[in-house]
N, C-alpha and C. Protein backbone atom coordinates (compact mmCIF):
# COMPACT_ATOMS: atom_id res chain seq x y z
N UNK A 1 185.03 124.18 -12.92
CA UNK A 1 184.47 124.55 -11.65
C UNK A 1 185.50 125.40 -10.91
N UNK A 2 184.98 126.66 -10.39
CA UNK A 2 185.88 127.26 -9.80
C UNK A 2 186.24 126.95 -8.47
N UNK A 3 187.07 127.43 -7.99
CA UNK A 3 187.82 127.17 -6.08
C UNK A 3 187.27 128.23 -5.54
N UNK A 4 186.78 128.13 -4.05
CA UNK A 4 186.97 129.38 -3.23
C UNK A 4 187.96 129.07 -2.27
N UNK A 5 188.47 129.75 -1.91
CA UNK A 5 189.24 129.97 -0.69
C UNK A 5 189.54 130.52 0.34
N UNK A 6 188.07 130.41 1.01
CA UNK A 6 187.83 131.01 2.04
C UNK A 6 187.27 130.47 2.89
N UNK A 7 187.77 130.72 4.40
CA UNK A 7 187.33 129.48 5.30
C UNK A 7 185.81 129.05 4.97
N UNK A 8 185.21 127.78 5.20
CA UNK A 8 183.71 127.60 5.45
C UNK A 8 183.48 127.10 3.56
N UNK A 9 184.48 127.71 2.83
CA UNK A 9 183.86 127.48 1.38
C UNK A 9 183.84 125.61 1.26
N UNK A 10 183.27 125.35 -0.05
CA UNK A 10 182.52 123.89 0.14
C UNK A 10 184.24 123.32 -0.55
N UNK A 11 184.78 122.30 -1.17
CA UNK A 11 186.11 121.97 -1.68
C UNK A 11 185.75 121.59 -3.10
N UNK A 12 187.02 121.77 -3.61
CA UNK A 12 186.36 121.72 -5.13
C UNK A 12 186.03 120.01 -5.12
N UNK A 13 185.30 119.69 -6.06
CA UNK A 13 184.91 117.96 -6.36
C UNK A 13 185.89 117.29 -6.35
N UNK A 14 187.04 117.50 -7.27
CA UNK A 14 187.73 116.35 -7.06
C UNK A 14 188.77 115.97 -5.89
N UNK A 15 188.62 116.96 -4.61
CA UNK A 15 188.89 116.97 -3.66
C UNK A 15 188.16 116.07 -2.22
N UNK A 16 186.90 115.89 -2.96
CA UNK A 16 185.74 115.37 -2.10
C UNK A 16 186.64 113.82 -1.94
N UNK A 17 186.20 113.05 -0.81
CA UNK A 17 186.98 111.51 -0.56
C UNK A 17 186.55 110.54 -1.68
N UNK A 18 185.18 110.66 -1.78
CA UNK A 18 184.69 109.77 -2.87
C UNK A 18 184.97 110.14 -4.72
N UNK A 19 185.67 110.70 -4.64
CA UNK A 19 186.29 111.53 -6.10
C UNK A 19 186.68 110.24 -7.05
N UNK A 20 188.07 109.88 -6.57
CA UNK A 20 188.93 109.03 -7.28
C UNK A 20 187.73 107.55 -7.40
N UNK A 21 186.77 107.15 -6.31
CA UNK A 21 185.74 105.76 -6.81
C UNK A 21 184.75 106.35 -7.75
N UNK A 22 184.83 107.78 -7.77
CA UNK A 22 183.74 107.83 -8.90
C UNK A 22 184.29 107.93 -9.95
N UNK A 23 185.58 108.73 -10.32
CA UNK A 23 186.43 108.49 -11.34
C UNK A 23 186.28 107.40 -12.04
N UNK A 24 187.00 106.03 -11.01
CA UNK A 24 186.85 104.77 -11.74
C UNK A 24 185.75 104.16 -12.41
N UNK A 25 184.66 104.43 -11.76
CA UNK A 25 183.02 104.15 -12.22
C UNK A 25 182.53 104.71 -13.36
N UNK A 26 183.20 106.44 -13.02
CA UNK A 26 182.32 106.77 -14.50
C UNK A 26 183.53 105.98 -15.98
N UNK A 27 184.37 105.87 -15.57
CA UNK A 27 185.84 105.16 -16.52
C UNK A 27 185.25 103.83 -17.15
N UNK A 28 184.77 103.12 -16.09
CA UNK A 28 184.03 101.98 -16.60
C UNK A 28 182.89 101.87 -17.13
N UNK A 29 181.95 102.83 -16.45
CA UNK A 29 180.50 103.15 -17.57
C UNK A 29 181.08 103.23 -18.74
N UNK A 30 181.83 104.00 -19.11
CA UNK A 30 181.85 104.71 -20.16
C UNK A 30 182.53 103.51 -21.07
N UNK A 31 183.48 102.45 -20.71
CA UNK A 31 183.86 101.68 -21.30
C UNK A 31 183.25 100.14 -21.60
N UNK A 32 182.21 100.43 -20.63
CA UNK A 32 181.45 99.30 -21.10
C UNK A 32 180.39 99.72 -22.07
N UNK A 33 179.56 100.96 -22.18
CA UNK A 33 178.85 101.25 -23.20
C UNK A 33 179.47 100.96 -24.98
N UNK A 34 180.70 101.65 -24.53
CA UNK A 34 181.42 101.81 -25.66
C UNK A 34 181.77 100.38 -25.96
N UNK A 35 182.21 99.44 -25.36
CA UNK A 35 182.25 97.51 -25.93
C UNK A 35 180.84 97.27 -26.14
N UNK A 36 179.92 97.71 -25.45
CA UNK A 36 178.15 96.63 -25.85
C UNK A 36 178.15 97.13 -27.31
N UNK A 37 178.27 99.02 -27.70
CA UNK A 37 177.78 99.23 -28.71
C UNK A 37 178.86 99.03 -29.71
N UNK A 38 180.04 98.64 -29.88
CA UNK A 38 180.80 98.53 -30.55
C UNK A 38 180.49 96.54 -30.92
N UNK A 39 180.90 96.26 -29.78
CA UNK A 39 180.26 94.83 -30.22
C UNK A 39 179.27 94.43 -30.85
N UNK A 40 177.90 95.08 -30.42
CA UNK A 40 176.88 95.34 -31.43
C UNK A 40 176.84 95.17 -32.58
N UNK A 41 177.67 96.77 -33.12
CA UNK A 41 178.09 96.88 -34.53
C UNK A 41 179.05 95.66 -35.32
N UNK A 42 179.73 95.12 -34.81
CA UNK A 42 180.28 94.03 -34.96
C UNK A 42 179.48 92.97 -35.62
N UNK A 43 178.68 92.51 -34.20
CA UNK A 43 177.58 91.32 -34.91
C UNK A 43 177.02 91.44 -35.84
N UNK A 44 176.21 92.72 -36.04
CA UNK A 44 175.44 92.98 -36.94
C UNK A 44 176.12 93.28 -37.99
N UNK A 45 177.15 93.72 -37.95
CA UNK A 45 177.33 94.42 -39.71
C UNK A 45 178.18 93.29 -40.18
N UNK A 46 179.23 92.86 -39.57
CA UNK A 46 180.55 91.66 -39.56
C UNK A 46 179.20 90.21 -39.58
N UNK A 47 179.32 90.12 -38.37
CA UNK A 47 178.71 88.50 -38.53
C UNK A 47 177.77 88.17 -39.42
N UNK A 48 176.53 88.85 -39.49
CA UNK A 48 175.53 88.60 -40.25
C UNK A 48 175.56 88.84 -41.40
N UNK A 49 176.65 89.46 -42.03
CA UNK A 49 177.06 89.87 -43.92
C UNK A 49 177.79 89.26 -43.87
N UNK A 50 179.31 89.11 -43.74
CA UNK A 50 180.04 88.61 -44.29
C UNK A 50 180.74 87.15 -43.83
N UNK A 51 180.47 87.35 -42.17
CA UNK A 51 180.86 85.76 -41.79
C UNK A 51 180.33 84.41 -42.40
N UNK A 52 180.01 83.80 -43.33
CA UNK A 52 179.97 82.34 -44.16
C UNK A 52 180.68 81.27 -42.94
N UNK A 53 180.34 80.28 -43.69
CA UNK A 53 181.24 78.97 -43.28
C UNK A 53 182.29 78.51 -44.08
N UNK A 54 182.37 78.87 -44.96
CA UNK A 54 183.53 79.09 -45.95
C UNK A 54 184.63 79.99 -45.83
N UNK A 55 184.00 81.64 -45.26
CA UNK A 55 185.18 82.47 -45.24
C UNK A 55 185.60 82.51 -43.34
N UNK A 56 185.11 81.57 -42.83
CA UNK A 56 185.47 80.91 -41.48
C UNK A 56 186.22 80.03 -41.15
N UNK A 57 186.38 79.38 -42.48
CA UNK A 57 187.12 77.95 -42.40
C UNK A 57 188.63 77.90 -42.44
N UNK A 58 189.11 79.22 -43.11
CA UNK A 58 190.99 79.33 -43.06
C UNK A 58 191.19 80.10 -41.62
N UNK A 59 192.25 80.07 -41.30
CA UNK A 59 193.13 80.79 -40.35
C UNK A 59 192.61 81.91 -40.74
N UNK A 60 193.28 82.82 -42.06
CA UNK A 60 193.02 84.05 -42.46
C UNK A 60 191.48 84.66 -42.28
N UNK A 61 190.50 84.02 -42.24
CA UNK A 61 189.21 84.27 -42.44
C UNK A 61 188.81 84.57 -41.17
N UNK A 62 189.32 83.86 -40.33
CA UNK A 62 188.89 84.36 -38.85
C UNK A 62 189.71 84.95 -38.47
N UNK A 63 190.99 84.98 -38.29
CA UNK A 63 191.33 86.65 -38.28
C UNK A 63 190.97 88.11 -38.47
N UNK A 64 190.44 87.99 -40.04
CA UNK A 64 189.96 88.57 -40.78
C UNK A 64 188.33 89.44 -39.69
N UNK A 65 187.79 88.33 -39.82
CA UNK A 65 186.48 88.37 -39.39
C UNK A 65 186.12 88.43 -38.31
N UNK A 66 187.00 87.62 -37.40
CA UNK A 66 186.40 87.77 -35.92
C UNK A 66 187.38 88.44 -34.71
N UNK A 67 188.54 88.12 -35.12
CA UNK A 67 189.72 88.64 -34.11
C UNK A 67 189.74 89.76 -34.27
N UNK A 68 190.06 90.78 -35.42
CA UNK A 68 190.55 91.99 -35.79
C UNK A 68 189.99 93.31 -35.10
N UNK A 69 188.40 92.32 -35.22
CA UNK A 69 187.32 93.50 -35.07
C UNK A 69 186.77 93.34 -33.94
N UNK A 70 187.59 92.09 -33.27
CA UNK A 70 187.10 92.13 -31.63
C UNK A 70 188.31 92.85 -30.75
N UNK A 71 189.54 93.37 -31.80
CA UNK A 71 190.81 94.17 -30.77
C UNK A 71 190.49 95.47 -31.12
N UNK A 72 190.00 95.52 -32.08
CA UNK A 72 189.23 97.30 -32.92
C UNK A 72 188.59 96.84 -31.43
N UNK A 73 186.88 96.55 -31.28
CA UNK A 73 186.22 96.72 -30.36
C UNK A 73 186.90 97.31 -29.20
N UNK A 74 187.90 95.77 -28.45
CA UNK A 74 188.23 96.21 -27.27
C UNK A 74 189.39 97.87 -27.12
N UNK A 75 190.05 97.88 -28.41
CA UNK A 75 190.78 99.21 -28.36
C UNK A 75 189.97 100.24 -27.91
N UNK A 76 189.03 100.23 -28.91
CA UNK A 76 187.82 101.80 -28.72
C UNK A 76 187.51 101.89 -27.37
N UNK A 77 187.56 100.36 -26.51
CA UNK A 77 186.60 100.76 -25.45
C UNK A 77 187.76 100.92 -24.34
N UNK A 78 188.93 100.29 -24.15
CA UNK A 78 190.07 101.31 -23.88
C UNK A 78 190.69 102.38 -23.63
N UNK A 79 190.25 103.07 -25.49
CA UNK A 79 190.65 104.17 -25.14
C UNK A 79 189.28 105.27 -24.69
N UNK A 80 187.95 104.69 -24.59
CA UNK A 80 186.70 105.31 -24.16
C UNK A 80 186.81 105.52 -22.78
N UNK A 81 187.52 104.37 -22.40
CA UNK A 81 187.59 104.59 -20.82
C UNK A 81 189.19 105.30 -20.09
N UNK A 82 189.85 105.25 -21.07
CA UNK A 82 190.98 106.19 -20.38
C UNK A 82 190.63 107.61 -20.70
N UNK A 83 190.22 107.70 -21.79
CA UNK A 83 189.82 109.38 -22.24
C UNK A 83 188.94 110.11 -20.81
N UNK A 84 187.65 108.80 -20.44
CA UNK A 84 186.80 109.64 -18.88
C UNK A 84 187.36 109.54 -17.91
N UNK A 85 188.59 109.13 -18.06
CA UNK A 85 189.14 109.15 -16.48
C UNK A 85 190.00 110.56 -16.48
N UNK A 86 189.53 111.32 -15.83
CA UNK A 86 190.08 113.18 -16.14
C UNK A 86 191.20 113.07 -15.10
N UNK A 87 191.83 113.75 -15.49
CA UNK A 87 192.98 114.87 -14.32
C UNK A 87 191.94 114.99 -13.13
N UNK A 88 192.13 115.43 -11.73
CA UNK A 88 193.92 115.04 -11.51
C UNK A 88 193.96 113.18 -11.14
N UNK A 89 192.81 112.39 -11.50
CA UNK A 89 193.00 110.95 -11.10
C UNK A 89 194.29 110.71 -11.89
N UNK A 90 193.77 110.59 -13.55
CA UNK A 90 195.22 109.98 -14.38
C UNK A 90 196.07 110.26 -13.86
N UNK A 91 197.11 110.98 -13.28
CA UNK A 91 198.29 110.99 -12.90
C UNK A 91 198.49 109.68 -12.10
N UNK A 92 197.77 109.25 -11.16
CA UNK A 92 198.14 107.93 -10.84
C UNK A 92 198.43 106.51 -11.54
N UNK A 93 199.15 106.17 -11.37
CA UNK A 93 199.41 105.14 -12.78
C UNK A 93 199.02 103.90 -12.32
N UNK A 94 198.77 103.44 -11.18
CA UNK A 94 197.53 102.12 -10.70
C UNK A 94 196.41 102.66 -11.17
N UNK A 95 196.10 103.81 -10.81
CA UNK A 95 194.52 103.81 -10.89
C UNK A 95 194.06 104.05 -12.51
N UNK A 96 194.90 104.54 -12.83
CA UNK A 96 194.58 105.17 -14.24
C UNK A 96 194.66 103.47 -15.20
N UNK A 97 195.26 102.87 -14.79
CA UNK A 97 195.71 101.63 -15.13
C UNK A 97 194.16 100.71 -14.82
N UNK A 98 193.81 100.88 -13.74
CA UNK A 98 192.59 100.07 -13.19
C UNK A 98 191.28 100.45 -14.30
N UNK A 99 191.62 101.89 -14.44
CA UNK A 99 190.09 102.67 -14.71
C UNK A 99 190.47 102.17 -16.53
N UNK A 100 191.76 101.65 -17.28
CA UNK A 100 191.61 101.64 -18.08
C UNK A 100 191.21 100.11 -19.05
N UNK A 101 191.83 99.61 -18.21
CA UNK A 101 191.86 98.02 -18.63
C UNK A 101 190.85 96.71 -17.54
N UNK A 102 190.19 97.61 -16.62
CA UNK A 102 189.27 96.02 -16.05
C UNK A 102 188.53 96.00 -16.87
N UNK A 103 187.60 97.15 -17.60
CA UNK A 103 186.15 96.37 -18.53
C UNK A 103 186.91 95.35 -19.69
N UNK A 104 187.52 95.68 -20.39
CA UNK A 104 188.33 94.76 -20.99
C UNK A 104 188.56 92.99 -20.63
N UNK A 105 189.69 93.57 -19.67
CA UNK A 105 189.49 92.52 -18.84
C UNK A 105 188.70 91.19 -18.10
N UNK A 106 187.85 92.39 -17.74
CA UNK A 106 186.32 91.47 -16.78
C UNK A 106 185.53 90.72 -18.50
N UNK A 107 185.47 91.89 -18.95
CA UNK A 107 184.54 90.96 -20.35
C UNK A 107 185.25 90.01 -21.07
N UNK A 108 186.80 89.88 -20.98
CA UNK A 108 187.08 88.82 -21.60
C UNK A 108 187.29 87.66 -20.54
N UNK A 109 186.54 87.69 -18.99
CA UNK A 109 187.07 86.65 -18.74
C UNK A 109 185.43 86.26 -18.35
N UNK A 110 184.52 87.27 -18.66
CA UNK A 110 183.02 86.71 -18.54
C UNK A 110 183.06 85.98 -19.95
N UNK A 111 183.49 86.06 -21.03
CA UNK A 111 183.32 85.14 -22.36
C UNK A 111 183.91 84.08 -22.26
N UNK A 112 185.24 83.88 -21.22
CA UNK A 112 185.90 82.95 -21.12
C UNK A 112 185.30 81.91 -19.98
N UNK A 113 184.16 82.23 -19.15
CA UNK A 113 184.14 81.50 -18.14
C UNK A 113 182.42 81.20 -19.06
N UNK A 114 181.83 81.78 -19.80
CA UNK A 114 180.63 81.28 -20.40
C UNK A 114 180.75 80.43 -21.04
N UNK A 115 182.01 80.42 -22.21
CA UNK A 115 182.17 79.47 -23.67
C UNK A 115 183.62 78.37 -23.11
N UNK A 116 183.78 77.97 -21.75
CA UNK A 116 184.92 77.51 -21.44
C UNK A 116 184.87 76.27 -22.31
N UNK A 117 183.66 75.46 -22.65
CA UNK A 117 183.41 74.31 -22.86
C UNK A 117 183.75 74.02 -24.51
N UNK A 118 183.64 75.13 -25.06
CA UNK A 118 183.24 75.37 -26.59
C UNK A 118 185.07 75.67 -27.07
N UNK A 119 186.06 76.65 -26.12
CA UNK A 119 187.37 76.90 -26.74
C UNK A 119 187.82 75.87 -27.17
N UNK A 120 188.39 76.04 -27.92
CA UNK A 120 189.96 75.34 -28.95
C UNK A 120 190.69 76.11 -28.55
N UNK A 121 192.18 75.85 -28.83
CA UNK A 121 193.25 75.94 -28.28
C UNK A 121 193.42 77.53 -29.43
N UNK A 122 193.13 77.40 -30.34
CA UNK A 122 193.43 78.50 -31.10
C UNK A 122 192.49 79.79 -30.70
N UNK A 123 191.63 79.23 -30.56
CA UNK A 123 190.82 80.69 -29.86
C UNK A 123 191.06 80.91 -28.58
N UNK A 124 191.21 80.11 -27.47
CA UNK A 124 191.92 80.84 -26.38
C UNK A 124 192.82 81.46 -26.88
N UNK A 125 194.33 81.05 -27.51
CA UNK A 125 195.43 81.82 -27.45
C UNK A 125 195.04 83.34 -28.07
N UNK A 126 194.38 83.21 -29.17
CA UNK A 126 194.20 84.43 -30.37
C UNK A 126 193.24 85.42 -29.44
N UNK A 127 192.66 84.65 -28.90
CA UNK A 127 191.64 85.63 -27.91
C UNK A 127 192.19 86.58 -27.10
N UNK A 128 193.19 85.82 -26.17
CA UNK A 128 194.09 86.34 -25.13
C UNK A 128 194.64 87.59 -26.05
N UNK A 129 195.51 87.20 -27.26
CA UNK A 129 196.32 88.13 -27.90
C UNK A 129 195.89 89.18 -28.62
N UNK A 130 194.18 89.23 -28.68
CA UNK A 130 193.15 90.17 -29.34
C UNK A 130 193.09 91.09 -27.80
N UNK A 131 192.77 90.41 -26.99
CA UNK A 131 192.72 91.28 -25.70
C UNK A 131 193.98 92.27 -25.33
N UNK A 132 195.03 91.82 -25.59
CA UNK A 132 196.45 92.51 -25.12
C UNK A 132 196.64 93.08 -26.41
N UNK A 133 196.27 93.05 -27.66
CA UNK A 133 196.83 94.08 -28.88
C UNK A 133 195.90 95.25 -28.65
N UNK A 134 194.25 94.99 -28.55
CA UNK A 134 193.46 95.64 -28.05
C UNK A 134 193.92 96.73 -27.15
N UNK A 135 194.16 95.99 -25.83
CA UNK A 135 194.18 96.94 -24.90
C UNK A 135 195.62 98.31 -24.50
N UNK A 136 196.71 97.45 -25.38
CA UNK A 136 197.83 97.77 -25.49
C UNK A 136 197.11 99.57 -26.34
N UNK A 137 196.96 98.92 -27.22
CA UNK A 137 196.24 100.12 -28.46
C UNK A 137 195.88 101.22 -28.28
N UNK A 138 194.63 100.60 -27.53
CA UNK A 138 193.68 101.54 -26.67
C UNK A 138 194.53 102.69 -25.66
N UNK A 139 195.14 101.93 -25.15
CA UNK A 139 195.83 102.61 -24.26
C UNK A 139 196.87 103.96 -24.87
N UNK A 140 197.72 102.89 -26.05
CA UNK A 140 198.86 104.21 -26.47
C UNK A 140 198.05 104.99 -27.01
N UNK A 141 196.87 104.84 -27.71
CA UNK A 141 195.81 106.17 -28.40
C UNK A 141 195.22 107.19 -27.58
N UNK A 142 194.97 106.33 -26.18
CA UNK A 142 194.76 107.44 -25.38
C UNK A 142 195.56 108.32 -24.73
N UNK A 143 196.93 107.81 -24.39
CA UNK A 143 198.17 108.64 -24.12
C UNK A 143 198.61 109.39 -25.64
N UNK A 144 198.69 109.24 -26.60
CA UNK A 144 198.78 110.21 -27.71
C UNK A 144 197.70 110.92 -27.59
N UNK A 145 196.10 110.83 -27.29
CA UNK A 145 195.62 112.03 -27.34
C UNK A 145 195.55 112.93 -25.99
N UNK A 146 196.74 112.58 -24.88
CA UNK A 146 196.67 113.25 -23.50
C UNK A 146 196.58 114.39 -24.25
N UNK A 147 197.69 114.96 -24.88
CA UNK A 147 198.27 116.28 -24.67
C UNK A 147 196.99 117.32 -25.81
């Protein structure tokens, strides 16, 4: 979008006051689409083929099966939502920070406040640490693809 600069001209968009809350919004659309449909793919292709009660039953198996591909998930949607948060917001490092990690966030603590009753001690912790390898991820992938 181009500038004018001449009295009376309108300001470019991301100049407008409401700029940086829409920033964050479209940051989070975009990162929650990207977790429903990634999760999606998850259930369906992961849970319903290959998850058993057998290849559930070791440590390794749920790793394997359910953790890995729930920090894949949350990475993608990470780095889905730092990628829409454009110049000149990113330069701020709260906000860029906000716009990158609440869907993350918020969804792992809506799973945590639904299934509070159902955790074991091993899936809280592994959960937590799927969330922070995740989001960690997400994040350096999207700062490697700034430039």
């Amino acid at each position: 979008m181009t500038r004018y600069d001449y009295p009376g001209a309108r300001a470019q968009r991301n100049e407008d006051p409401g700029a940086p809350v829409f920033a964050l919004v479209r940051a989070w659309a975009v990162g929650i689409v990207v977790l429903v449909v990634t999760e999606y793919l998850q259930a369906t292709l992961v849970y319903d083929h290959l998850a058993s009660e057998e290849n559930l039953e070791t440590f390794l198996g749920r790793l394997m099966l359910i953790h890995l591909p729930n920090a894949l998930c949350i990475a993608l949607a990470t780095w889905a939502a730092g990628r829409a948060h454009h110049d000149p917001f990113r330069a701020a490092a709260f906000r860029h920070a906000l716009a990158t990690f609440t869907v993350p966030v918020a969804a792992q603590a809506l799973n945590m406040s639904l299934q509070w009753q159902d955790l074991a001690a091993e899936g809280l912790l592994m959960s937590n640490a799927v969330l922070v390898l995740g989001c960690v991820t997400g994040n350096a992938a999207d700062r490697l693809t700034e430039d």
